[in-house]
Protein backbone atom coordinates (compact mmCIF):
# COMPACT_ATOMS: atom_id res chain seq x y z
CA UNK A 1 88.73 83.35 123.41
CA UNK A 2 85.49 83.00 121.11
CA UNK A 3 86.64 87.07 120.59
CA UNK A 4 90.03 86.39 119.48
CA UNK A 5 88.36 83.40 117.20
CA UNK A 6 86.22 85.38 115.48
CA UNK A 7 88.82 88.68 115.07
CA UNK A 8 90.70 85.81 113.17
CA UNK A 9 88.01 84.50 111.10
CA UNK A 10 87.15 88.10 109.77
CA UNK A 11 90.77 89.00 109.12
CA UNK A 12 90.98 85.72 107.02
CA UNK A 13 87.41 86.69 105.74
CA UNK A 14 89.19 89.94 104.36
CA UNK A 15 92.34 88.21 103.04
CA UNK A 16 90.28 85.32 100.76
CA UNK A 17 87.60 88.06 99.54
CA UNK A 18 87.40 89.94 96.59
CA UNK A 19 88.56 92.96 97.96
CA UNK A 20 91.63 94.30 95.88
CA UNK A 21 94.83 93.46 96.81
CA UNK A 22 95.75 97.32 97.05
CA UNK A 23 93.08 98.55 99.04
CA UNK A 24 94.28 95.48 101.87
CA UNK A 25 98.53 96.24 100.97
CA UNK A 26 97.15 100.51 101.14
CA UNK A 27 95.79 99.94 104.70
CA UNK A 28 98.40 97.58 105.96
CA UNK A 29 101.14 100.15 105.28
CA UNK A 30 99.09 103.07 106.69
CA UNK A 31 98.79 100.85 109.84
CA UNK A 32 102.47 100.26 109.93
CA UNK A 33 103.20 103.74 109.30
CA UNK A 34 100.97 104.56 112.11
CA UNK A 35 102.12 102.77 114.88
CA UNK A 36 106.02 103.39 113.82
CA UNK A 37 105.57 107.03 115.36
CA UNK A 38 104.84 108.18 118.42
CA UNK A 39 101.31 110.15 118.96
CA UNK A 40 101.27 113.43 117.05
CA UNK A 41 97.93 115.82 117.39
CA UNK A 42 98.62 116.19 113.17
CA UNK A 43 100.87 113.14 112.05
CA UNK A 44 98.18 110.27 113.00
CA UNK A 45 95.13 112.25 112.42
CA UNK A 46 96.52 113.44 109.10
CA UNK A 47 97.01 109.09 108.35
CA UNK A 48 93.76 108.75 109.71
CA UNK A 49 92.16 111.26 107.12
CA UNK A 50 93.87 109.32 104.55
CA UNK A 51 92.83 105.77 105.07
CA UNK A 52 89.31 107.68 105.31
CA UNK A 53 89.67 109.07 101.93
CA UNK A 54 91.15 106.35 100.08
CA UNK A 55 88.43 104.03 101.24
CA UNK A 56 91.04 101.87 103.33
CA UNK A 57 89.51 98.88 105.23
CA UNK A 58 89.22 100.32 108.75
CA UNK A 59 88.66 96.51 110.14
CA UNK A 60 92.29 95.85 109.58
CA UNK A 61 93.45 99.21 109.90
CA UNK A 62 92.02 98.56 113.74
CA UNK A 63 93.51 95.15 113.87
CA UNK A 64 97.39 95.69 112.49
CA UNK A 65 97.81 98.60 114.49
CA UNK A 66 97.86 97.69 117.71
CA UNK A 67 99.89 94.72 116.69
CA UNK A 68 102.56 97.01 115.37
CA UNK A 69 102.06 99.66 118.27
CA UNK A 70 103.65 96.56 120.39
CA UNK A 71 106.52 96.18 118.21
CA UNK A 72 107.19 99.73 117.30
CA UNK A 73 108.96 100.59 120.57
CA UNK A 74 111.95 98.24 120.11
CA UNK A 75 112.83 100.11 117.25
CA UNK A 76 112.77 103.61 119.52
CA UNK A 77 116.76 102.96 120.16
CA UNK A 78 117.72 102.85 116.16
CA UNK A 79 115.43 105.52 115.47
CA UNK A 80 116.94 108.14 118.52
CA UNK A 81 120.13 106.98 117.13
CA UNK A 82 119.07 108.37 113.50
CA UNK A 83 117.03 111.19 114.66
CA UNK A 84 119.72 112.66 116.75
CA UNK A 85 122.32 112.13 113.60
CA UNK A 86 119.37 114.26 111.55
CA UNK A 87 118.92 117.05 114.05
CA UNK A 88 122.67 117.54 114.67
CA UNK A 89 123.55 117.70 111.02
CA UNK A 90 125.12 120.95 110.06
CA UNK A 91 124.10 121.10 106.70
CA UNK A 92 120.29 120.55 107.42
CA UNK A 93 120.52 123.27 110.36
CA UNK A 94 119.36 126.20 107.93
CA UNK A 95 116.30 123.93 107.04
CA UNK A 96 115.71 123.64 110.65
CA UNK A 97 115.89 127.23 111.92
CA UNK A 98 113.28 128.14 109.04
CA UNK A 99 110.83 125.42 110.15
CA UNK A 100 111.30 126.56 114.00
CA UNK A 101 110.07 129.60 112.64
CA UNK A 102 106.75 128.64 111.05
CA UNK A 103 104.16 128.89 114.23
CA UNK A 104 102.50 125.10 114.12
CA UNK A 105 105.64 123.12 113.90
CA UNK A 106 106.06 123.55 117.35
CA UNK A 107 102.64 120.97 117.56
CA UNK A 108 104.77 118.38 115.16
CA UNK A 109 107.38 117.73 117.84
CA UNK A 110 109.92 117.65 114.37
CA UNK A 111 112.41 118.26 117.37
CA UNK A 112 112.38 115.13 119.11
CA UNK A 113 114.70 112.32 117.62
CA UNK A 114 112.12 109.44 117.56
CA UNK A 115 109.70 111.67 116.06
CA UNK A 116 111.98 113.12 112.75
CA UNK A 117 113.66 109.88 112.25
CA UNK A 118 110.03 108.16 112.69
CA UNK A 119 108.80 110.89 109.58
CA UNK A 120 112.07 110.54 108.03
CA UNK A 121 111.30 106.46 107.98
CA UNK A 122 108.03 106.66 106.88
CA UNK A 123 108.68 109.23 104.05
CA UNK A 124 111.43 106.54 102.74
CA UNK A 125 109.86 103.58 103.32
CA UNK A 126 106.09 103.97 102.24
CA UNK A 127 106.50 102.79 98.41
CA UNK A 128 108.92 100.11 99.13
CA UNK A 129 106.43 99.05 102.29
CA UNK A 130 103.48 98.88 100.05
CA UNK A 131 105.21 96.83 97.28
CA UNK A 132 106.42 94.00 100.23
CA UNK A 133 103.00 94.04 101.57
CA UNK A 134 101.42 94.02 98.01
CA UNK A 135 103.32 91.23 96.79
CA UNK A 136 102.97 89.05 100.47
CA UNK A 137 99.05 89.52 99.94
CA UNK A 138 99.29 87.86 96.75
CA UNK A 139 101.88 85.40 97.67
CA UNK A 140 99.42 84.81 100.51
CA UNK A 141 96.11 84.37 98.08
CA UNK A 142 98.47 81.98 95.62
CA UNK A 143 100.27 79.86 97.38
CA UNK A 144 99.02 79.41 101.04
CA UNK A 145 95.20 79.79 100.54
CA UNK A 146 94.67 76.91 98.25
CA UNK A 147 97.18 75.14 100.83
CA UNK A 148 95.00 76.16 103.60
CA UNK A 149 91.57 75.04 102.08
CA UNK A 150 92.76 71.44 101.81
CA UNK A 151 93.12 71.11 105.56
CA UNK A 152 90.38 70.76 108.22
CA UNK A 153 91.67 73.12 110.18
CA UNK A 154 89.77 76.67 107.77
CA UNK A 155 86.11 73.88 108.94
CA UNK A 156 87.36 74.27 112.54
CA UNK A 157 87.32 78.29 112.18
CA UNK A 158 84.05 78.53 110.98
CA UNK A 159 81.77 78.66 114.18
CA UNK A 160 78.81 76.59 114.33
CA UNK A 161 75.51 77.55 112.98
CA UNK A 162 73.95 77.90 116.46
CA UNK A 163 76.71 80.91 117.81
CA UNK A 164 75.28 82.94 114.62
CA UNK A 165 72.44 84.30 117.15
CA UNK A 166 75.07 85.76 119.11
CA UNK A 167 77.20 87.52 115.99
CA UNK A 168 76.19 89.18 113.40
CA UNK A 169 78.55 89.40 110.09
């Protein structure tokens, strides 16, 4: 329980900080884009590299995620339906037979309906994903943070002075 408390009192930490509001939208929509998929050997890895590079908070990278991961497979049925409309379309089956022949597509599983629809998705999605995130963190930071600091509950968060032996921030 203390664990759960003090996940939340970093995440809120990270929300109310000066950290920019694109670095916390940039690592929210990597997370979501993460978990959407299932596990590639190059997809995640390749999502991975780029949080890394773009300096993405890794804290709530490691915190959405497996959040998401529970709610991603409810959306497996749309996304077969979709993927199996993409890989039985006639007019994208010249694309196809040229990417079957490339040698390390066979380690992308671009085959599988869950998995094209899932790339498919996250090709679409990622711009308009960051904007809705980007504009809910600052919705968040100018509306329901000043709401939340008038309220005893953000003193009842912050642990007492003597469980600071036991955690380190």
């Amino acid at each position: 329980m203390l664990t759960v408390i003090m996940l939340i009192k970093k995440l809120i930490k990270y929300l109310n900080s000066n950290e920019s509001i694109e670095n916390i939208a940039f690592t929210l929509t990597l997370s979501i884009l993460y978990a959407l998929a299932p596990f590639n050997i190059w997809y995640h890895p390749i999502l991975l590299a780029i949080l890394i590079l773009k300096n993405g908070n890794l804290f709530i990278f490691l915190l959405i995620t497996p959040i998401f991961s529970l709610i991603a497979p409810i959306l497996y049925g749309p996304l077969h339906t979709l993927g199996t409309s993409i890989l039985t379309s006639n007019t994208l089956e010249p694309l196809f037979n040229w990417v079957s022949a490339i040698p390390l597509t066979l380690f992308l599983k671009w085959n599988n309906t869950v998995q094209i629809a899932a790339y498919v998705i996250s090709a679409l999605c990622c711009v308009p994903l960051y904007i809705i995130n980007k504009k809910c963190i600052i919705s968040y930071r100018s509306y329901v943070l000043p709401q939340l600091q008038k309220y005893k509950i953000t003193n009842m968060i912050k642990l007492p002075s003597w469980l600071s032996i036991f955690f380190k921030d």
